[in-house]
Protein backbone atom coordinates (compact mmCIF):
# COMPACT_ATOMS: atom_id res chain seq x y z
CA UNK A 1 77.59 124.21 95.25
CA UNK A 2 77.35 126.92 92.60
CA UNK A 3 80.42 127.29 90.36
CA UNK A 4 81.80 130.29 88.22
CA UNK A 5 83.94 129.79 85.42
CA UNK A 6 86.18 132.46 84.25
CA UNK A 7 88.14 132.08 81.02
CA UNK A 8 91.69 133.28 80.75
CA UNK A 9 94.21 134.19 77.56
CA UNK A 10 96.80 131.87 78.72
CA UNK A 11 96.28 128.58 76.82
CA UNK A 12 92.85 129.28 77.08
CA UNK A 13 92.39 128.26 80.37
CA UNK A 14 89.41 127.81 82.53
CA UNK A 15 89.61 128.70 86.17
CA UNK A 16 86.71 127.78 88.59
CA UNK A 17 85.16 129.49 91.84
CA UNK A 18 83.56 127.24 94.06
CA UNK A 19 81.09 128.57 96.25
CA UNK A 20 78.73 127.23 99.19
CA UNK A 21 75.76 129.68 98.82
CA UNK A 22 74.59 128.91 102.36
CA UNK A 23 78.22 130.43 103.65
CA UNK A 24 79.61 132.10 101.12
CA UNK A 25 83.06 130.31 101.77
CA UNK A 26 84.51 129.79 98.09
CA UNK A 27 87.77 127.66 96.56
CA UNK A 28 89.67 128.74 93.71
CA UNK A 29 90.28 125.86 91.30
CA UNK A 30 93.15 126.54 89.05
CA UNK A 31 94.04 129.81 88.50
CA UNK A 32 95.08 131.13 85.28
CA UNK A 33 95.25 134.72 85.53
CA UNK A 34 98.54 135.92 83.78
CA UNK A 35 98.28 139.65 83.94
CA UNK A 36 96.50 142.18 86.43
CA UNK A 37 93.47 142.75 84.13
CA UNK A 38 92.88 138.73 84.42
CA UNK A 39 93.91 138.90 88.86
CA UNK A 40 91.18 142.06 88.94
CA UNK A 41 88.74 139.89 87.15
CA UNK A 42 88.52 137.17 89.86
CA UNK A 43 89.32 139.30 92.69
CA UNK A 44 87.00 142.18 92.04
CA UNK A 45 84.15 138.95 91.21
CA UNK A 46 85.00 137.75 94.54
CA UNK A 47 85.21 140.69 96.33
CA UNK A 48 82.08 142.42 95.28
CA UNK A 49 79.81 139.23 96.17
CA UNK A 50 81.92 139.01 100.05
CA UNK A 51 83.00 135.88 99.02
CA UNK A 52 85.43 134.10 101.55
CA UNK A 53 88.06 132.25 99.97
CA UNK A 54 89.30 129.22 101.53
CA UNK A 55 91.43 127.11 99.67
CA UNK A 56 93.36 127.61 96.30
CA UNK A 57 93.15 123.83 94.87
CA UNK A 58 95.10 122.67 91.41
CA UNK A 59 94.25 120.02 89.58
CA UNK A 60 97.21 119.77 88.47
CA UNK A 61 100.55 121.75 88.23
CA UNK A 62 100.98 122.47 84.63
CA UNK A 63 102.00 126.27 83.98
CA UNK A 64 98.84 127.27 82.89
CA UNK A 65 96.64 126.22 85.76
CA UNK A 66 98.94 127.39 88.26
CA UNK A 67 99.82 131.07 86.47
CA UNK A 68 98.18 132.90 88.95
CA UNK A 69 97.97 131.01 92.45
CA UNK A 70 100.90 133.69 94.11
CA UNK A 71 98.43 136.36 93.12
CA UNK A 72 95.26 134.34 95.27
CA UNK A 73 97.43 133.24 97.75
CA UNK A 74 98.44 136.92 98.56
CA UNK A 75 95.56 138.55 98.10
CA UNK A 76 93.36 135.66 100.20
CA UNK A 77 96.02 134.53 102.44
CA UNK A 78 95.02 130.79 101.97
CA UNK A 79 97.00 127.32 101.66
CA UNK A 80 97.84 125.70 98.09
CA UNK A 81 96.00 122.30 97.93
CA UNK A 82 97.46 119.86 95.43
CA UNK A 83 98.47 116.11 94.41
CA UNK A 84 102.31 115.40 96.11
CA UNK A 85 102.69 113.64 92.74
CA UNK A 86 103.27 116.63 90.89
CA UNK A 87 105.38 118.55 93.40
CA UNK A 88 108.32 118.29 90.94
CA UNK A 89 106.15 120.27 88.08
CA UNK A 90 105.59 122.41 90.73
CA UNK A 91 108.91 123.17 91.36
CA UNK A 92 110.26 123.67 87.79
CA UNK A 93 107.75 126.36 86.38
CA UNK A 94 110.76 128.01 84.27
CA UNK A 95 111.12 125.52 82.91
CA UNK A 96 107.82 124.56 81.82
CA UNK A 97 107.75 128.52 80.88
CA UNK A 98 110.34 127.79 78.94
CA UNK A 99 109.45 124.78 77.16
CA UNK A 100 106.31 126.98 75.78
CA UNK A 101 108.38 129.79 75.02
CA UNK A 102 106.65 132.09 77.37
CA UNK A 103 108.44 135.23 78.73
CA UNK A 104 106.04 136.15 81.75
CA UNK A 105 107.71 135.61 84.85
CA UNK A 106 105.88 132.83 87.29
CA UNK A 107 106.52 131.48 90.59
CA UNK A 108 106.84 127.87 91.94
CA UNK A 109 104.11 125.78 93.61
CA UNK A 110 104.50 125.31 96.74
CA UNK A 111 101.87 122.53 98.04
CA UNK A 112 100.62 123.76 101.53
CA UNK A 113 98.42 120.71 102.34
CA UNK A 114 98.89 116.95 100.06
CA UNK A 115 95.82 115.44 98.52
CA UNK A 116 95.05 112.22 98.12
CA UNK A 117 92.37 109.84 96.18
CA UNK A 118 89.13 109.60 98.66
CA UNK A 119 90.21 113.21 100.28
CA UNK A 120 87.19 115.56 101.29
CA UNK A 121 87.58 118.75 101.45
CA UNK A 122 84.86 121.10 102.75
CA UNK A 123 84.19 124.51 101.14
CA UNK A 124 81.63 125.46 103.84
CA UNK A 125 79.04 123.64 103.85
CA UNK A 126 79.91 121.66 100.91
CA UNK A 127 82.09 118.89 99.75
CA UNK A 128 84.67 117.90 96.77
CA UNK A 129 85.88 114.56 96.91
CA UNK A 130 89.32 113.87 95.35
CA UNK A 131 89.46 111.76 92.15
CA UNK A 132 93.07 110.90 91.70
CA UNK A 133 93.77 110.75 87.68
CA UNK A 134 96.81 110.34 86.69
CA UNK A 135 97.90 110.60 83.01
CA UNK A 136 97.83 114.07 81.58
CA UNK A 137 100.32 114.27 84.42
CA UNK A 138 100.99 112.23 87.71
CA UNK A 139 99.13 114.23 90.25
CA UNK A 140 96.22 114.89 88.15
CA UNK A 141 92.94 114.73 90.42
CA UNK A 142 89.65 116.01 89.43
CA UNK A 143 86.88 117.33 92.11
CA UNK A 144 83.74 116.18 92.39
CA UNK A 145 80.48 117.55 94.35
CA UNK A 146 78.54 114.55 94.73
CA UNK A 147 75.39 116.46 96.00
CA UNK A 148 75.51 118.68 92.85
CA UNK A 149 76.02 116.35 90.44
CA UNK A 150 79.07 117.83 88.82
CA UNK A 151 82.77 117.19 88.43
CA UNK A 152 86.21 119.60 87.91
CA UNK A 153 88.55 117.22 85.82
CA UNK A 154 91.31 119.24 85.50
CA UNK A 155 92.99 118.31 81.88
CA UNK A 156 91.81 114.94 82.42
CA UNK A 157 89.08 114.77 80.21
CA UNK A 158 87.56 117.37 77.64
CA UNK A 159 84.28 117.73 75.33
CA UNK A 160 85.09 114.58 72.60
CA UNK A 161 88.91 114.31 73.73
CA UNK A 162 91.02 113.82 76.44
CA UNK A 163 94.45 115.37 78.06
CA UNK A 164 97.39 115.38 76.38
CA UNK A 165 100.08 113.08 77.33
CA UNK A 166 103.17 113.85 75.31
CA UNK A 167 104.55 116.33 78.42
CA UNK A 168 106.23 115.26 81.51
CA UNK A 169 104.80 112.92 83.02
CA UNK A 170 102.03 111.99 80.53
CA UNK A 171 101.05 108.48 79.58
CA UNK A 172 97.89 107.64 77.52
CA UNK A 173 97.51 104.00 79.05
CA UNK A 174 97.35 105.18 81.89
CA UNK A 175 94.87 108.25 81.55
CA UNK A 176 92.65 105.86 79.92
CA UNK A 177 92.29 103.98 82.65
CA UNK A 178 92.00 107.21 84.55
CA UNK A 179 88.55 108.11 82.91
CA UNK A 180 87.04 105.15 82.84
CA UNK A 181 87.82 103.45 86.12
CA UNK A 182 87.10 106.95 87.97
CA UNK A 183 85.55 109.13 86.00
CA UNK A 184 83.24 106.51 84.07
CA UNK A 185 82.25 105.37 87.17
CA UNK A 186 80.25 108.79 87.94
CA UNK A 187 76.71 109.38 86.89
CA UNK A 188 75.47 109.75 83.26
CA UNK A 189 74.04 113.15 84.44
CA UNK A 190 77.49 114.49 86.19
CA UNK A 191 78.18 118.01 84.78
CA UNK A 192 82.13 117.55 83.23
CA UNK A 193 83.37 121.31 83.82
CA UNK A 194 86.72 120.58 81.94
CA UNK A 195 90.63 122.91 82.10
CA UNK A 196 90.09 124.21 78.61
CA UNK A 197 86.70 124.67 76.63
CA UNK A 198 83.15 123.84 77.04
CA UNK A 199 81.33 121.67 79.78
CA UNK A 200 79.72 118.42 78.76
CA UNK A 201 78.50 115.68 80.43
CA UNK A 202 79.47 111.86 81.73
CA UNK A 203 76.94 110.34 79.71
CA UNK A 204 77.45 112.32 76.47
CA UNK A 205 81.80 111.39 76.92
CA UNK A 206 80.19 107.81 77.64
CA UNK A 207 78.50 107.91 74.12
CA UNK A 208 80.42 109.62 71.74
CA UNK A 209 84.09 110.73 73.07
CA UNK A 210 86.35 108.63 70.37
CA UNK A 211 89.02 107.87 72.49
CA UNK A 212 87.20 105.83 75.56
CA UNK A 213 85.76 103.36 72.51
């Protein structure tokens, strides 16, 4: 499956479009847009290639990666896909809002269909399978697209670091053994596309990331 990255301002997030080329069906993976410049951005990308959205799917349901799911699930009428284990996070995004300080008003998650580690879910013709990697926070999952080689991890796992686990929910034992029972377990050659900065790969986080040594 090809997939589009789009950067947005808040907390420098990284949302992800998930298309089957064959169909054109798409999935939004966290989105971050906080303001209509940011919702145009994706829409307008979406629109102007007749992309059919599917699914909206969160990693997780941190404030960040959730700012903008009531804008995609009214503009493309689709179901929120998400971990039950974060349904509380879900339902508390003032306060996350204001345990960040932030002003901008955001609505709750509301988790249309539960996932679960060893889930499918078809985009098309394609496939994500559910990684359930808990941590950062409780429901954390990350996506992965065996055929092409890459995974969506969410704040699981970044370029030389990993999630933070000081916030609700968070526990570094237990995102440790996250990445490397699950995440570890994927191909050297699996493309990491990460919540926040640059891309990298499993074998490179294998080598050199200093906290999985």
């Amino acid at each position: 499956m090809k997939i589009i990255k789009f950067g947005f301002s808040l907390f420098g997030i990284n949302t992800y479009v998930v298309v089957d080329p064959s169909t054109g069906k798409c999935a939004i993976v966290d989105p971050g847009m906080i303001d209509p410049e940011e919702e145009n951005a994706l829409a307008d990308y979406i629109e102007r290639n007749e992309y059919q959205v599917t699914h909206v799917i969160n990693t997780h349901l941190h404030i960040d990666h959730v700012a903008g799911n009531h804008f995609a699930i009214e503009r493309f009428h689709v179901p929120v896909l998400a971990h039950q284990d974060d349904e509380s996070l879900g339902e508390r995004i003032d306060l996350q809002a204001a345990q960040f300080g932030m002003s901008e008003k955001i609505d709750n998650v509301t988790i249309s269909t539960y996932l679960h580690d060893g889930d499918t879910i078809e985009i098309g013709e394609g496939r994500l399978e559910v990684l359930h990697v808990p941590g950062h926070s409780q429901g954390s999952v990350a996506l992965y697209d065996r055929e092409g080689g890459v995974v969506i991890v969410g704040d699981a796992l970044f370029a030389g670091s990993i999630g933070r686990t000081d916030l609700s929910g968070g526990s570094y034992p237990q995102l440790i053994d996250s990445i490397k029972s699950k995440l570890m377990s994927l191909p050297d050659s699996t493309v990491v596309y990460p919540g926040h900065g640059p891309a990298t790969t499993i074998g490179i986080e294998r080598q050199s990331n200093p906290f999985l040594r």
